[in-house]
Protein backbone atom coordinates (compact mmCIF):
# COMPACT_ATOMS: atom_id res chain seq x y z
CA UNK A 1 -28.71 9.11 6.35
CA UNK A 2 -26.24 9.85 8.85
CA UNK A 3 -23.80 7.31 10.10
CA UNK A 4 -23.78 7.43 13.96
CA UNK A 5 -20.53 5.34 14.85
CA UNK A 6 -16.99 7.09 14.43
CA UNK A 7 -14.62 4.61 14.53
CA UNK A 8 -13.51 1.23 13.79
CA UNK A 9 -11.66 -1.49 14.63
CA UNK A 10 -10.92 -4.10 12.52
CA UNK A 11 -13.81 -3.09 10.17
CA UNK A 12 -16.05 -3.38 12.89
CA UNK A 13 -18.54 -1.06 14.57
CA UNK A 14 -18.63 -2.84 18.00
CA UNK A 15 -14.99 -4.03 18.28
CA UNK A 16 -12.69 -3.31 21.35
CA UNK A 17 -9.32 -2.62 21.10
CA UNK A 18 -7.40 -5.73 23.45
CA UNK A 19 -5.25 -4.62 26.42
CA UNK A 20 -2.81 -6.60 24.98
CA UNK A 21 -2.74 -4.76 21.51
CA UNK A 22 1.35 -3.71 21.16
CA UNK A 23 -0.17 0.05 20.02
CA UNK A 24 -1.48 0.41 23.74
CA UNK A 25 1.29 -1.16 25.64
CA UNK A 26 4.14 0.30 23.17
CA UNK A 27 3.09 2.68 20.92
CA UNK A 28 4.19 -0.52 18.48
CA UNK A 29 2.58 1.65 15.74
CA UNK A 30 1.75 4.14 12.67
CA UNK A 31 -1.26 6.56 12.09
CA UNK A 32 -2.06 9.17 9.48
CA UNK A 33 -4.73 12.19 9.41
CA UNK A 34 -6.19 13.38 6.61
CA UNK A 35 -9.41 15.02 5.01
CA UNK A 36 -12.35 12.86 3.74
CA UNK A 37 -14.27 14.91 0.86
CA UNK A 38 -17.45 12.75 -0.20
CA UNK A 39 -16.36 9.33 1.24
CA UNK A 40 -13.48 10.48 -0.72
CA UNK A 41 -9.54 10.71 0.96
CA UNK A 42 -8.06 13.54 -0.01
CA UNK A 43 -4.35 12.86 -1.43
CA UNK A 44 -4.86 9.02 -0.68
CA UNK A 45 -1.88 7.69 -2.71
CA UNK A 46 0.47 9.83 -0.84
CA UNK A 47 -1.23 9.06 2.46
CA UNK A 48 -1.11 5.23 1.63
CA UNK A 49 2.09 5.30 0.32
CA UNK A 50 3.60 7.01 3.57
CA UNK A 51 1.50 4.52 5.48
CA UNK A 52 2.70 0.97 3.90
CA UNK A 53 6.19 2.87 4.40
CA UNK A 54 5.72 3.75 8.01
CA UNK A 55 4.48 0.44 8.64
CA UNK A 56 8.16 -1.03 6.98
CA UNK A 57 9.68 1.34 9.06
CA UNK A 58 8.61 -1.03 11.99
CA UNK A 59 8.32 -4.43 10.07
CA UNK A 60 4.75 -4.29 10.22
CA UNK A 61 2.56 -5.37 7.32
CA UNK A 62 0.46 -2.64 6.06
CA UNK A 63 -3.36 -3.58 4.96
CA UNK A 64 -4.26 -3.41 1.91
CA UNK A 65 -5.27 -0.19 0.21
CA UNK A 66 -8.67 -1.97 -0.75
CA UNK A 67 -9.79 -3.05 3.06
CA UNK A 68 -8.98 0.63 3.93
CA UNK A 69 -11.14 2.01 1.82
CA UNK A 70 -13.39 -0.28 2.37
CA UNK A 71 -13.43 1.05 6.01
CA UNK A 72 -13.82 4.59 5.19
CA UNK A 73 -17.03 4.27 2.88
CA UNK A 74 -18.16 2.24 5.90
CA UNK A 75 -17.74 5.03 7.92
CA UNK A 76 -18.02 8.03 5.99
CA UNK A 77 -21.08 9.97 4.48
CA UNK A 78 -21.23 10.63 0.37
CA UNK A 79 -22.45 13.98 1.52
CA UNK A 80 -20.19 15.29 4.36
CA UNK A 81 -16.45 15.89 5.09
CA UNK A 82 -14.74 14.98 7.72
CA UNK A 83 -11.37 13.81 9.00
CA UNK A 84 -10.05 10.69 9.08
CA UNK A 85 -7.40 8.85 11.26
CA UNK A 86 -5.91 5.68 10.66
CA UNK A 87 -4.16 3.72 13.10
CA UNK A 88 -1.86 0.68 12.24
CA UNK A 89 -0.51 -1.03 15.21
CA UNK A 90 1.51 -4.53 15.21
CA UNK A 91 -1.47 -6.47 17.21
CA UNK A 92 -1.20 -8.69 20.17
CA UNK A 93 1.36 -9.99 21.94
CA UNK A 94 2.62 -11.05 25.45
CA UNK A 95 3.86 -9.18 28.16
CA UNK A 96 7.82 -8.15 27.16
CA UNK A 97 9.26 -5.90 23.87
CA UNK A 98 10.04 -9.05 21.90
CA UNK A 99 7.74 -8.50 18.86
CA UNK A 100 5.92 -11.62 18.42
CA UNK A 101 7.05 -13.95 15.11
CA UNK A 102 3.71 -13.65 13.61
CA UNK A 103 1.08 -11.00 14.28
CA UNK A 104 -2.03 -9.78 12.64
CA UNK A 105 -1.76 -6.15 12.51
CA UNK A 106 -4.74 -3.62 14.15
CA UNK A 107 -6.07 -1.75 11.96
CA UNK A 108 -8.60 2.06 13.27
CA UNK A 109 -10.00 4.16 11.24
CA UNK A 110 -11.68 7.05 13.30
CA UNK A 111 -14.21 9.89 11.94
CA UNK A 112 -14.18 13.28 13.12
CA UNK A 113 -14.79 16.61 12.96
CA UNK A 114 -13.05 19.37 10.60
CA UNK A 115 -10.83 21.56 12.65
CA UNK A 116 -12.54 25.48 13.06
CA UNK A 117 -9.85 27.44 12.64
CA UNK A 118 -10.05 31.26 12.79
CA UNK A 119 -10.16 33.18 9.72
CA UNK A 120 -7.13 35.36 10.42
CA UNK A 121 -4.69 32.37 10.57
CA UNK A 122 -5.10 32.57 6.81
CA UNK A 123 -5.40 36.05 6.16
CA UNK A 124 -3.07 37.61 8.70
CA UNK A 125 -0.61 34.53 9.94
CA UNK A 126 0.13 32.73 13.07
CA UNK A 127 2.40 33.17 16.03
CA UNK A 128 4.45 30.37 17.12
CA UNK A 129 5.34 29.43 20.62
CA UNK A 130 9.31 28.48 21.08
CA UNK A 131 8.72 25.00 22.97
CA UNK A 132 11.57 24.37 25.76
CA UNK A 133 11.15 20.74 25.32
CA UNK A 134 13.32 19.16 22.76
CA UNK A 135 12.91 16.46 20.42
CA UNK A 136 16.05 13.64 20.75
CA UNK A 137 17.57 11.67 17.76
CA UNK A 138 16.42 8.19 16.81
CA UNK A 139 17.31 7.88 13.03
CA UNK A 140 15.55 4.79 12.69
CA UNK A 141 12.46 6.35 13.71
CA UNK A 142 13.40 9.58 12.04
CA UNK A 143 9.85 10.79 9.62
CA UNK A 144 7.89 8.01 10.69
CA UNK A 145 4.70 8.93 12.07
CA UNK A 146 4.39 6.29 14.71
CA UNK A 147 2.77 6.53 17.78
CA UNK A 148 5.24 7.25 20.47
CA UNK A 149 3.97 10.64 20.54
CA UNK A 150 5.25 12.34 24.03
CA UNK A 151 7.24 14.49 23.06
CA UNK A 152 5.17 16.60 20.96
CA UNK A 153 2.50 16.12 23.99
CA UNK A 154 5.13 17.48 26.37
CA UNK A 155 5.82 20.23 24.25
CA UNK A 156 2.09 20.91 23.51
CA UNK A 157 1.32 21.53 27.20
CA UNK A 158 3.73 23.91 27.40
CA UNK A 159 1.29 26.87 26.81
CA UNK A 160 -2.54 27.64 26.54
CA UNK A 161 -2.80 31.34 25.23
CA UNK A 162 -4.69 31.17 22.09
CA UNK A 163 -2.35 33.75 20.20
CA UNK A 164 -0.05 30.52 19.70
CA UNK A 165 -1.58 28.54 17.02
CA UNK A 166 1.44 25.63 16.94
CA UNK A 167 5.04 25.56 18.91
CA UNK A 168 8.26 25.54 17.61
CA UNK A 169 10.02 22.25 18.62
CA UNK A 170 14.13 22.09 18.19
CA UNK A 171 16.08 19.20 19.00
CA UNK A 172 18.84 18.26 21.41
CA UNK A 173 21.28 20.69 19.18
CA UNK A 174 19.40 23.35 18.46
CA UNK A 175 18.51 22.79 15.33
CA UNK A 176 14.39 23.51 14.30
CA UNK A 177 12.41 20.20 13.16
CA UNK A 178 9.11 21.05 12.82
CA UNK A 179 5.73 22.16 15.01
CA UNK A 180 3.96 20.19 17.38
CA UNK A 181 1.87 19.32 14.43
CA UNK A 182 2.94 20.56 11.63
CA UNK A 183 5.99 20.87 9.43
CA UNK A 184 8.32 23.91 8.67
CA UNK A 185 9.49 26.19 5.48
CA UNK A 186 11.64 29.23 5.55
CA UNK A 187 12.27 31.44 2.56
CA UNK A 188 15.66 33.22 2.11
CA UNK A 189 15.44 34.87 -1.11
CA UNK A 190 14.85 32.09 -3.91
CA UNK A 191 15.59 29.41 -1.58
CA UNK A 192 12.44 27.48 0.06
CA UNK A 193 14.32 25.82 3.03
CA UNK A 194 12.65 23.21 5.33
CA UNK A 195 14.54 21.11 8.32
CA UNK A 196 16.60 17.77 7.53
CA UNK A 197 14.79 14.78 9.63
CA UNK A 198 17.12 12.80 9.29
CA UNK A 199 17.42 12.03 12.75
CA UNK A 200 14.24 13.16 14.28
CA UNK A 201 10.65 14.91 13.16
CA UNK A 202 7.51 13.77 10.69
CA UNK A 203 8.19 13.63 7.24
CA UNK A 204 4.10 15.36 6.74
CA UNK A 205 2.87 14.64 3.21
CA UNK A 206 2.17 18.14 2.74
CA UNK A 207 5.68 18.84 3.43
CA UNK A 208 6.65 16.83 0.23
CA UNK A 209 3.50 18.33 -1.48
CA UNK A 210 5.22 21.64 -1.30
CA UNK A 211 8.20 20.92 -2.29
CA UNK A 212 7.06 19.24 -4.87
CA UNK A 213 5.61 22.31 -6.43
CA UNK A 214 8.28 24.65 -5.40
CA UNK A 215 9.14 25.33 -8.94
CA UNK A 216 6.08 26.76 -9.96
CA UNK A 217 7.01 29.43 -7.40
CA UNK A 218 10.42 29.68 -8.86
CA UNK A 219 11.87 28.72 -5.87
CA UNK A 220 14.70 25.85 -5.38
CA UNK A 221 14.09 23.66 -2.51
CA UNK A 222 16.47 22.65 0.20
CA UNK A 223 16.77 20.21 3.00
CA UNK A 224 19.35 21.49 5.72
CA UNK A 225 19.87 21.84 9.11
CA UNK A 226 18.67 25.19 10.73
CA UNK A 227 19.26 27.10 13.64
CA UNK A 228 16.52 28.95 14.92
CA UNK A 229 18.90 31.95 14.60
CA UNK A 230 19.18 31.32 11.28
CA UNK A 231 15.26 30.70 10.91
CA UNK A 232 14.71 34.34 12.25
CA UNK A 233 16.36 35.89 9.46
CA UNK A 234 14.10 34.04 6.97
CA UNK A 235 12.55 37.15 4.46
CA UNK A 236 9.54 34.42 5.05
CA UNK A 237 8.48 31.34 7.61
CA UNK A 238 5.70 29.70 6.90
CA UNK A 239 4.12 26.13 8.47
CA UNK A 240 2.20 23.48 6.96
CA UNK A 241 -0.05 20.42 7.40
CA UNK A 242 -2.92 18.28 5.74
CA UNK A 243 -5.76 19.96 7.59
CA UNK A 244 -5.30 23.91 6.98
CA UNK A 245 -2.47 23.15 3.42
CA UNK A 246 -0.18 26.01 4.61
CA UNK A 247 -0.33 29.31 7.45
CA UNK A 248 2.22 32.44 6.77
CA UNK A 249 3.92 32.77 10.10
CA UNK A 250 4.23 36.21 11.55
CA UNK A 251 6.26 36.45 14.70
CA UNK A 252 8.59 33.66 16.43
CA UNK A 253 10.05 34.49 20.35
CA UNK A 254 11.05 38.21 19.67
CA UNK A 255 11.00 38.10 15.63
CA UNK A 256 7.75 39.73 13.78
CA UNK A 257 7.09 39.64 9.57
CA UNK A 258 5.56 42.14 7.70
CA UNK A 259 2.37 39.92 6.35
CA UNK A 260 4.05 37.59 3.11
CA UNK A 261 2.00 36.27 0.77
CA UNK A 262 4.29 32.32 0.26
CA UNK A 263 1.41 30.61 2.35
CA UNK A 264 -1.24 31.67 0.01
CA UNK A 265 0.33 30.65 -3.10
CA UNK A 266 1.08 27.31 -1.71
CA UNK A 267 -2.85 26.91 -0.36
CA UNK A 268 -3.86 27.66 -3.90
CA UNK A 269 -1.24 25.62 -5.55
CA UNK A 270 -1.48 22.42 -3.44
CA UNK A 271 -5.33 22.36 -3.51
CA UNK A 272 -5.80 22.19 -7.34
């Protein structure tokens, strides 16, 4: 039988998030998307792990990893998959930035569809739009996937023509990050390269899936800073995220591949 609520709040199915919930007024908050196989989360310790970490990021106490899955088998069918979302904020509070002293955390879990994609961003490869809007430093903020989202909704806007299938975002320096949603790899030779975040970007759990199993590629993995000068002389680009695993990137501003096949190996790689 199918369930017909997607979302919810507090481990309710009528709940209403509070105007005065810190995720609405501040973007005082975490999330994290992933796949739901058979009521199942795909790659939940990861997920969970980045989560209570995200959530220490911003001195918020992460729920336990028992009441969240007690929230997705709530929500989600035995015999469908999905996608999940799950949305940690810091609670209530008054009007001003002062986090309160105590707060119980907000906890949404929302159900929906799996992305269509077409079938030539797998075979063939994607084109990237170069975004003109720039992400700016925060270190302490730097690969946490809160909510203060803007700037990747900024950049997003920036274009409409379906032959882009993410955009390019560089910060203040010039330096590539990552996509709008979705992280970045470059290949020069033996070397699998993807950006430092040290300072700004999402550190995406398939991003550390990959390089993970670099080695089994017999490639050496490396965290620097790139230019995107330096990214168009990659011998390979490819992007990556928890809903498609990995998408060979063809052509960046004036800058076209001849088809590679690194996104294919990681698909198969990072889905065993």
């Amino acid at each position: 039988m199918q369930k017909h609520h997607n979302y919810l709040i507090n481990g309710g199915h009528d709940s209403a998030l509070c105007p005065l919930d810190r995720g609405l007024s501040y973007g005082d908050g975490v999330f994290r998307t992933f796949k739901v196989i058979e009521a199942m989360p795909t790659d939940w310790p990861r997920h969970y792990q980045k989560l209570v970490a995200d959530c220490g990021a911003l001195g918020i106490v992460c729920p336990s990893p028992e009441l969240l899955m007690r929230d997705i088998h709530s929500l989600f069918d035995l015999d469908e998959v999905a996608v999940a979302k799950i949305i940690i904020t810091r609670g209530l509070g008054e009007r001003g930035y002062a986090p309160p002293a105590v707060t119980m955390p907000t906890r949404i879990v929302v159900k929906s569809a799996i992305p269509q994609y077409p079938e030539d961003h797998f075979s063939v490869g994607v084109a990237l739009h170069v975004c003109t809007t720039r992400l700016s430093y925060q270190p302490l903020l730097a690969g946490v996937k809160h909510l203060n989202r803007l700037e990747n909704v900024l950049a997003r806007a920036e274009w409409s023509d379906p032959l882009y299938a993410d955009g390019l975002m560089l910060d203040a320096d010039g330096h590539v990050i990552e996509c709008t949603s979705a992280n970045v790899f470059a290949r020069f030779g033996e070397t699998l390269c993807t950006p430092s975040l040290s300072k700004c970007g999402i550190a995406g759990v398939t991003r550390q899936k990959i390089m993970d199993i670099a080695h089994y590629l017999k490639l050496q993995t490396v965290v620097a800073d790139i230019t995107l000068e330096h990214l168009l002389t990659a011998d390979e680009v490819m992007i990556c995220n928890s809903m498609y695993g990995a998408w060979q990137v063809r052509s960046v501003a004036n800058k076209t591949w001849d088809k590679g096949g690194l996104a294919e190996k990681v698909r198969q790689l990072i889905s065993v």
